[in-house]
Protein backbone atom coordinates (compact mmCIF):
# COMPACT_ATOMS: atom_id res chain seq x y z
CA UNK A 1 93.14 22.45 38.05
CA UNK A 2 92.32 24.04 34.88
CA UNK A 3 92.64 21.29 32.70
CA UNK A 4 89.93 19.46 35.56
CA UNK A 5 87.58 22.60 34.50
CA UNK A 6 87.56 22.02 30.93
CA UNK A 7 87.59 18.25 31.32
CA UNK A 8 84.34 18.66 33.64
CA UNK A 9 82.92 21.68 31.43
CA UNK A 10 83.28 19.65 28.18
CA UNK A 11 81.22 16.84 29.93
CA UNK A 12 78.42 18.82 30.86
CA UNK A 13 78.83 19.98 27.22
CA UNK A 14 78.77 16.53 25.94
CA UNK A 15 76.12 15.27 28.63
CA UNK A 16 73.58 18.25 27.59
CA UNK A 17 73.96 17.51 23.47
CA UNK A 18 73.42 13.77 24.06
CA UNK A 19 70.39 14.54 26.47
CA UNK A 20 69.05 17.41 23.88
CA UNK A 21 69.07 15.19 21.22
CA UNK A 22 67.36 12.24 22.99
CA UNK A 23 64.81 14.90 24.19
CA UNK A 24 64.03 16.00 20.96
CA UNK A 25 63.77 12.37 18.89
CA UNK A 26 61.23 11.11 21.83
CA UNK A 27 59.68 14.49 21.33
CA UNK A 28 59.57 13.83 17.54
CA UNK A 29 58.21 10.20 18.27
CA UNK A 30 55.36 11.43 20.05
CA UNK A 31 54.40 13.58 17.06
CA UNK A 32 55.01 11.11 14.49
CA UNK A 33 52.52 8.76 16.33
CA UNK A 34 50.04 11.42 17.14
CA UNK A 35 49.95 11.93 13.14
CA UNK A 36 49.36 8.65 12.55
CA UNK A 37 47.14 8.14 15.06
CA UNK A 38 45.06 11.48 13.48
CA UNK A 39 45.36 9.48 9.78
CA UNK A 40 43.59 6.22 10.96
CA UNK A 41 40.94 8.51 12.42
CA UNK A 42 40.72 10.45 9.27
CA UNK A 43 40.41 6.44 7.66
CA UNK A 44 37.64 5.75 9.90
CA UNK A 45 35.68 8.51 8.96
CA UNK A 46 35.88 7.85 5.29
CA UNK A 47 34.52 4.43 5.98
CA UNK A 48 37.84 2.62 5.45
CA UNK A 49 36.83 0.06 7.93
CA UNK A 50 33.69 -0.59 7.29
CA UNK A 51 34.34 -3.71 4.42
CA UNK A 52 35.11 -5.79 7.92
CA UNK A 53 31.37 -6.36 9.40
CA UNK A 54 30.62 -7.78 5.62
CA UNK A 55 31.25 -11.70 5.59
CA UNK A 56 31.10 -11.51 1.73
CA UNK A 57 33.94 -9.09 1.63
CA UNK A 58 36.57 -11.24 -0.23
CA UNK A 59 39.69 -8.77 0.72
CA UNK A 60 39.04 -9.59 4.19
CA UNK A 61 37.46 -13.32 4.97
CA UNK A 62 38.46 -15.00 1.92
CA UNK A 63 41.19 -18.39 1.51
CA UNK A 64 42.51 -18.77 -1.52
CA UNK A 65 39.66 -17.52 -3.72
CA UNK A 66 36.58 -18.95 -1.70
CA UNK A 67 34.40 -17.33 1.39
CA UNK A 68 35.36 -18.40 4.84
CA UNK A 69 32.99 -20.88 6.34
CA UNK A 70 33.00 -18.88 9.63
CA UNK A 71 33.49 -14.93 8.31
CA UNK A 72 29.87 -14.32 9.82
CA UNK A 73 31.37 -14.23 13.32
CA UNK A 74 32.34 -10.72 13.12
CA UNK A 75 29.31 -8.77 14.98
CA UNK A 76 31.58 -5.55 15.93
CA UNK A 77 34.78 -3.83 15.45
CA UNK A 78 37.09 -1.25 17.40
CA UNK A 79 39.93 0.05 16.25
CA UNK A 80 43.17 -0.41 18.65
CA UNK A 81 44.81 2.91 18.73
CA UNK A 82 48.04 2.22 20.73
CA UNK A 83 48.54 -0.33 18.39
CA UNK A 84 49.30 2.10 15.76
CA UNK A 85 52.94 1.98 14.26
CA UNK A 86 54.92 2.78 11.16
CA UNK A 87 55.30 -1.07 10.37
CA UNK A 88 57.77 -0.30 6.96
CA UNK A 89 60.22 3.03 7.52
CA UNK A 90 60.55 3.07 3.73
CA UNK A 91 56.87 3.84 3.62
CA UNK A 92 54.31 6.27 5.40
CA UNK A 93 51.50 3.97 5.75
CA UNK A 94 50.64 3.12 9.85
CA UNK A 95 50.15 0.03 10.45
CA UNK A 96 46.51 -0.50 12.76
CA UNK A 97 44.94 -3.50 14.85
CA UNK A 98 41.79 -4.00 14.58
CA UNK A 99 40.03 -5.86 17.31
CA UNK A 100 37.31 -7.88 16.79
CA UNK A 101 33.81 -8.80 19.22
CA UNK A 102 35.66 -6.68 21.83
CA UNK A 103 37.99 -10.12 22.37
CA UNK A 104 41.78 -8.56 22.66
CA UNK A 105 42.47 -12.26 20.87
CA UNK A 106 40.28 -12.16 17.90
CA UNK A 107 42.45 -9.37 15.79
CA UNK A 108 43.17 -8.06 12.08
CA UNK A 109 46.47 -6.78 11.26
CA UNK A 110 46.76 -4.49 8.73
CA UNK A 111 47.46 -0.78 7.41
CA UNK A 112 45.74 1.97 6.03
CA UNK A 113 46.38 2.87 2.50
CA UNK A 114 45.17 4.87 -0.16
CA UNK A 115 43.27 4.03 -3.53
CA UNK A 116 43.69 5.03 -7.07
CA UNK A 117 40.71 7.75 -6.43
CA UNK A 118 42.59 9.19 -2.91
CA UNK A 119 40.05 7.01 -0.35
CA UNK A 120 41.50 5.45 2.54
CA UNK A 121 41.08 2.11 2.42
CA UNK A 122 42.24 -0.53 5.26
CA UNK A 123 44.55 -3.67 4.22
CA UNK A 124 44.64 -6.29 6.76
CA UNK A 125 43.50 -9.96 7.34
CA UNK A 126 42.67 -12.13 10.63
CA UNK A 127 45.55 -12.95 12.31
CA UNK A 128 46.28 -15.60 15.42
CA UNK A 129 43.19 -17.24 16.98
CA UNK A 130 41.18 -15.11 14.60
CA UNK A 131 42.84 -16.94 11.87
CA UNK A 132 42.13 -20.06 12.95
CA UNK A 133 38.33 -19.49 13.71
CA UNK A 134 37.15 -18.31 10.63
CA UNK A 135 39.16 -20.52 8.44
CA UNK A 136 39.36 -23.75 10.38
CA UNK A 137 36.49 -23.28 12.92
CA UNK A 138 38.35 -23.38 15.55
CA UNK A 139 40.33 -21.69 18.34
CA UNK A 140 43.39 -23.04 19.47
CA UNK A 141 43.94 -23.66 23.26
C-alpha cells in the first residue's frame, strides 16, 4: 500500500511540473506576442508603413529594377495584427501582414526592421494574388 502512495504521489508530482511548465511557456507566448504586437504599433507610428500607398516606392512595387505596371492599385492599407509572428527564432524581428484595399487576398508579407539611424522601417513585398496583379495584371482564379 505504501509503495501505491508514493507511486500515486510521485504522479501528481510529475503531472503538476509538466502542467506548470506548459502553463508558464503559453503564458510566456502570450507575452512574447503582445511585445511584438506593441513593436509593429510602435512601427506604425514612426511611419514605417507609410512607403506602401507610394506606387513609385521601388522597395515595395518594383521587378527587377523597373516600376510595376499596376503598383497604383494600392488605395489603402491595414495592418493584420494576428498575423504577427517571430518568422526567424535566431532573430527578434516580427514578422507582419499587411493587407491591402481591405481584400484579405491582396497581402504584403514582410517584417519590421530597423535602419542605420534607429527608424523602423517595414520589409515586405506583394505576395499571392497580390503578386500577380501588380506584376502581371492579373488575378488568378
Amino acid at each position: 500500500m505504501k509503495i501505491l502512495k508514493k507511486l500515486a504521489i510521485s504522479l501528481m508530482g510529475l503531472a503538476m511540473l509538466v502542467g506548470g511548465g506548459s502553463l508558464a511557456m503559453w503564458g510566456y507566448s502570450r507575452y512574447e506576442h503582445y511585445q511584438m504586437v506593441k513593436q509593429v504599433k510602435e512601427a506604425e507610428k514612426q511611419g514605417a508603413f507609410d512607403g506602401i500607398l507610394d506606387p513609385k516606392n521601388e522597395h515595395f512595387w518594383t521587378d527587377t529594377g523597373k516600376l510595376a505596371p499596376h503598383a497604383d492599385l494600392v488605395k489603402s492599407y491595414q495592418i493584420d495584427y494576428k498575423s504577427v509572428h517571430r518568422g526567424n527564432p535566431m532573430i527578434s524581428n516580427p514578422y507582419v501582414d499587411v493587407v491591402i484595399n481591405h481584400n484579405k487576398k491582396l497581402i504584403l508579407v514582410g517584417y519590421i526592421d530597423k535602419d542605420s539611424n534607429g527608424n523602423y522601417v517595414y520589409n515586405g513585398g506583394p505576395y499571392g494574388e497580390l503578386e500577380n496583379l501588380v506584376f502581371k495584371g492579373k488575378i488568378d482564379k
